[in-house]
Protein backbone atom coordinates (compact mmCIF):
# COMPACT_ATOMS: atom_id res chain seq x y z
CA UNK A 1 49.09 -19.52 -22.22
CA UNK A 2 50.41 -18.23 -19.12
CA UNK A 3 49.44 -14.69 -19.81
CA UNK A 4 46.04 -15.43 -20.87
CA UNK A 5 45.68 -17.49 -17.80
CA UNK A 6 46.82 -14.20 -15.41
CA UNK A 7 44.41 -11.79 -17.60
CA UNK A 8 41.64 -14.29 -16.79
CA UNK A 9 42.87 -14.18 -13.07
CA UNK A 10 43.21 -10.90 -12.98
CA UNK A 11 39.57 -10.16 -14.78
CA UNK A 12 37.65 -12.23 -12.59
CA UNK A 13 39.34 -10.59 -9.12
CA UNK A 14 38.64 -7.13 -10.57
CA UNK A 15 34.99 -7.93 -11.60
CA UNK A 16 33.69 -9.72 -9.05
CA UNK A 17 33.00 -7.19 -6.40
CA UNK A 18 31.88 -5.52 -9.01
CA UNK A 19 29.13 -8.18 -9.63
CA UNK A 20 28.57 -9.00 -6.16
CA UNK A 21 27.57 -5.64 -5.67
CA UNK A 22 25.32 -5.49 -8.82
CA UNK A 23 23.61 -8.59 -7.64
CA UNK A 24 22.59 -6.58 -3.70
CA UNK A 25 19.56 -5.40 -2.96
CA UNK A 26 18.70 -2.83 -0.21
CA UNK A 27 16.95 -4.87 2.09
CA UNK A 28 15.30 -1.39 3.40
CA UNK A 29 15.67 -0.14 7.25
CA UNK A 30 12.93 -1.60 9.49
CA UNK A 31 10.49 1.29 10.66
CA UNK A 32 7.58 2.32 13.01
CA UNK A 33 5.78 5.29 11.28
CA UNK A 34 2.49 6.75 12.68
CA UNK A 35 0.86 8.89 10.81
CA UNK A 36 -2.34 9.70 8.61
CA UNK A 37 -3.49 7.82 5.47
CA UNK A 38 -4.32 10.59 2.99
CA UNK A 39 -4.93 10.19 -0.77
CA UNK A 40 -1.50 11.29 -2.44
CA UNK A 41 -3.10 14.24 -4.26
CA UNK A 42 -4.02 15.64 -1.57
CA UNK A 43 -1.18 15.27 0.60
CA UNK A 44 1.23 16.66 -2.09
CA UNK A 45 -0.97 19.78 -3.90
CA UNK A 46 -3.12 20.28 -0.94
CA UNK A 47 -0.41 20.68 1.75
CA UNK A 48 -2.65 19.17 4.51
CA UNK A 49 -1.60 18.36 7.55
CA UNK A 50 -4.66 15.42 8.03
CA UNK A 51 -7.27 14.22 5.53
CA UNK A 52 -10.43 16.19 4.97
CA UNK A 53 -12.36 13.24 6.40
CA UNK A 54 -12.89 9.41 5.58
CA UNK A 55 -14.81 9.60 2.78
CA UNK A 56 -12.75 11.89 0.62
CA UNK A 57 -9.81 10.30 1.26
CA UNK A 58 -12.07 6.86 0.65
CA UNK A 59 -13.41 8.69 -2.61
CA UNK A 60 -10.20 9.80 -3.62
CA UNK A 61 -8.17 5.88 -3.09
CA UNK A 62 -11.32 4.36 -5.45
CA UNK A 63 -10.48 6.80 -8.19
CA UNK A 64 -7.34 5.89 -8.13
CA UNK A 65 -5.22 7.83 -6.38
CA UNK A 66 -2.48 6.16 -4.21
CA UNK A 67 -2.97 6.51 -0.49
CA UNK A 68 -0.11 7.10 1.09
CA UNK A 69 0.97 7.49 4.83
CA UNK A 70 1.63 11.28 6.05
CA UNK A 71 3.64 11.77 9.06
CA UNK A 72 2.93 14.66 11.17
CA UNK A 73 6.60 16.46 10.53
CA UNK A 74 5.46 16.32 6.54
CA UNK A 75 7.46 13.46 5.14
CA UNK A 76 5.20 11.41 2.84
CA UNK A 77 5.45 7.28 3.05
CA UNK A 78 4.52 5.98 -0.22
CA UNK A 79 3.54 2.51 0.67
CA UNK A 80 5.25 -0.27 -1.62
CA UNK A 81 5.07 -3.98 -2.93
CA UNK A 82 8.39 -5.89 -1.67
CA UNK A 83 7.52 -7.99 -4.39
CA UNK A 84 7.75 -8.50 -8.32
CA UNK A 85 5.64 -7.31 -9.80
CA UNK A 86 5.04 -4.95 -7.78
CA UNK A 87 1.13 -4.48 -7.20
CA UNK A 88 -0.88 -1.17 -5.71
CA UNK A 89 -1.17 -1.01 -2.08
CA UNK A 90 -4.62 0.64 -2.27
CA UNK A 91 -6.82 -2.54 -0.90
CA UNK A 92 -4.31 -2.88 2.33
CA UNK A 93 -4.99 0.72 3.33
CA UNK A 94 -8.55 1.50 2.26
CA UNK A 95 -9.98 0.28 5.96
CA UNK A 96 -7.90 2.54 7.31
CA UNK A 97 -8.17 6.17 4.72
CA UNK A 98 -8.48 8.97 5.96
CA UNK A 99 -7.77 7.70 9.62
CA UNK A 100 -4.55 7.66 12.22
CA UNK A 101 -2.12 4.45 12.03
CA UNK A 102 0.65 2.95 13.31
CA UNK A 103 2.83 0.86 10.75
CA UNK A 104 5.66 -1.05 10.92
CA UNK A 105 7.62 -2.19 7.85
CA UNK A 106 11.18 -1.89 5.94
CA UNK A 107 11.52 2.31 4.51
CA UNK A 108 13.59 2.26 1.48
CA UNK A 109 14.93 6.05 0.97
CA UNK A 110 16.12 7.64 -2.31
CA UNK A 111 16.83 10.89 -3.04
CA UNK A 112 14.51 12.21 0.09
CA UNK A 113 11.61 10.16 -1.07
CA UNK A 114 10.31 7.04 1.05
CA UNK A 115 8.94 3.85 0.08
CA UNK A 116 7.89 1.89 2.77
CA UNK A 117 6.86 -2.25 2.39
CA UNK A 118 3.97 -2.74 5.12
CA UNK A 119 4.53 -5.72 7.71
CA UNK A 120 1.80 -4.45 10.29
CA UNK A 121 -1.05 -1.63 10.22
CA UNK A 122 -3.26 -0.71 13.21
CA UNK A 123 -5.49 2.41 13.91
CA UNK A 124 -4.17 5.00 16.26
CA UNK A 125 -0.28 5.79 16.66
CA UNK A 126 1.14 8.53 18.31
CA UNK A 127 2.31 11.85 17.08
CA UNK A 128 5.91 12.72 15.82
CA UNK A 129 6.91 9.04 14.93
């Protein structure tokens, strides 16, 4: 009885930060990105450095195509539901395709790419953050 008793012991020390672990989320780093919202197409095959104008990107968002937040050093924000299940971001950003914006929210990074969970959006923003 005594040895099953340490196994169990021992078990449950081992595996618990184990499970703790498991059970963490990344809660994300909190972010101010300005940048421009650009249809994802675009911003990946076309290499721009801005949209074409408002009503491609506009065009492009109502097809379907993700719009996503492009940062003037390149790096591509891929704007992301916090929640489950996770639902497009497409409605948030359509007033503001194709235009210059500031946003604020938590950036989750994995391998290079960036997900970011929108808190606050305005027009304008300025260059490099």
């Amino acid at each position: 009885m005594r040895l099953v008793l340490r196994f169990v012991v021992v078990v449950v020390s081992v595996s618990w930060p184990v499970m703790a672990l498991a059970g963490a989320s990344d809660s994300g780093s909190k972010v101010t990105v300005s940048g421009w919202v650009i249809d994802s197409a675009c911003a990946y095959t076309k290499g721009l450095d801005k949209p074409i104008g408002v009503a491609c990107a506009k065009a492009c968002a109502k097809s379907g195509s993700p719009l996503v937040i492009l940062r003037d050093d390149g790096t591509i924000f891929l704007p992301i539901d916090g929640g489950t299940p996770a639902s497009s971001q497409n409605s948030k950003l359509m007033p503001f395709a194709g235009e210059r914006v500031t946003v604020v929210g938590r950036d989750y990074v994995r391998n290079g790419s960036h997900g970011i969970v929108i808190e606050e959006i305005s027009r304008g923003g300025k260059a490099g953050q």
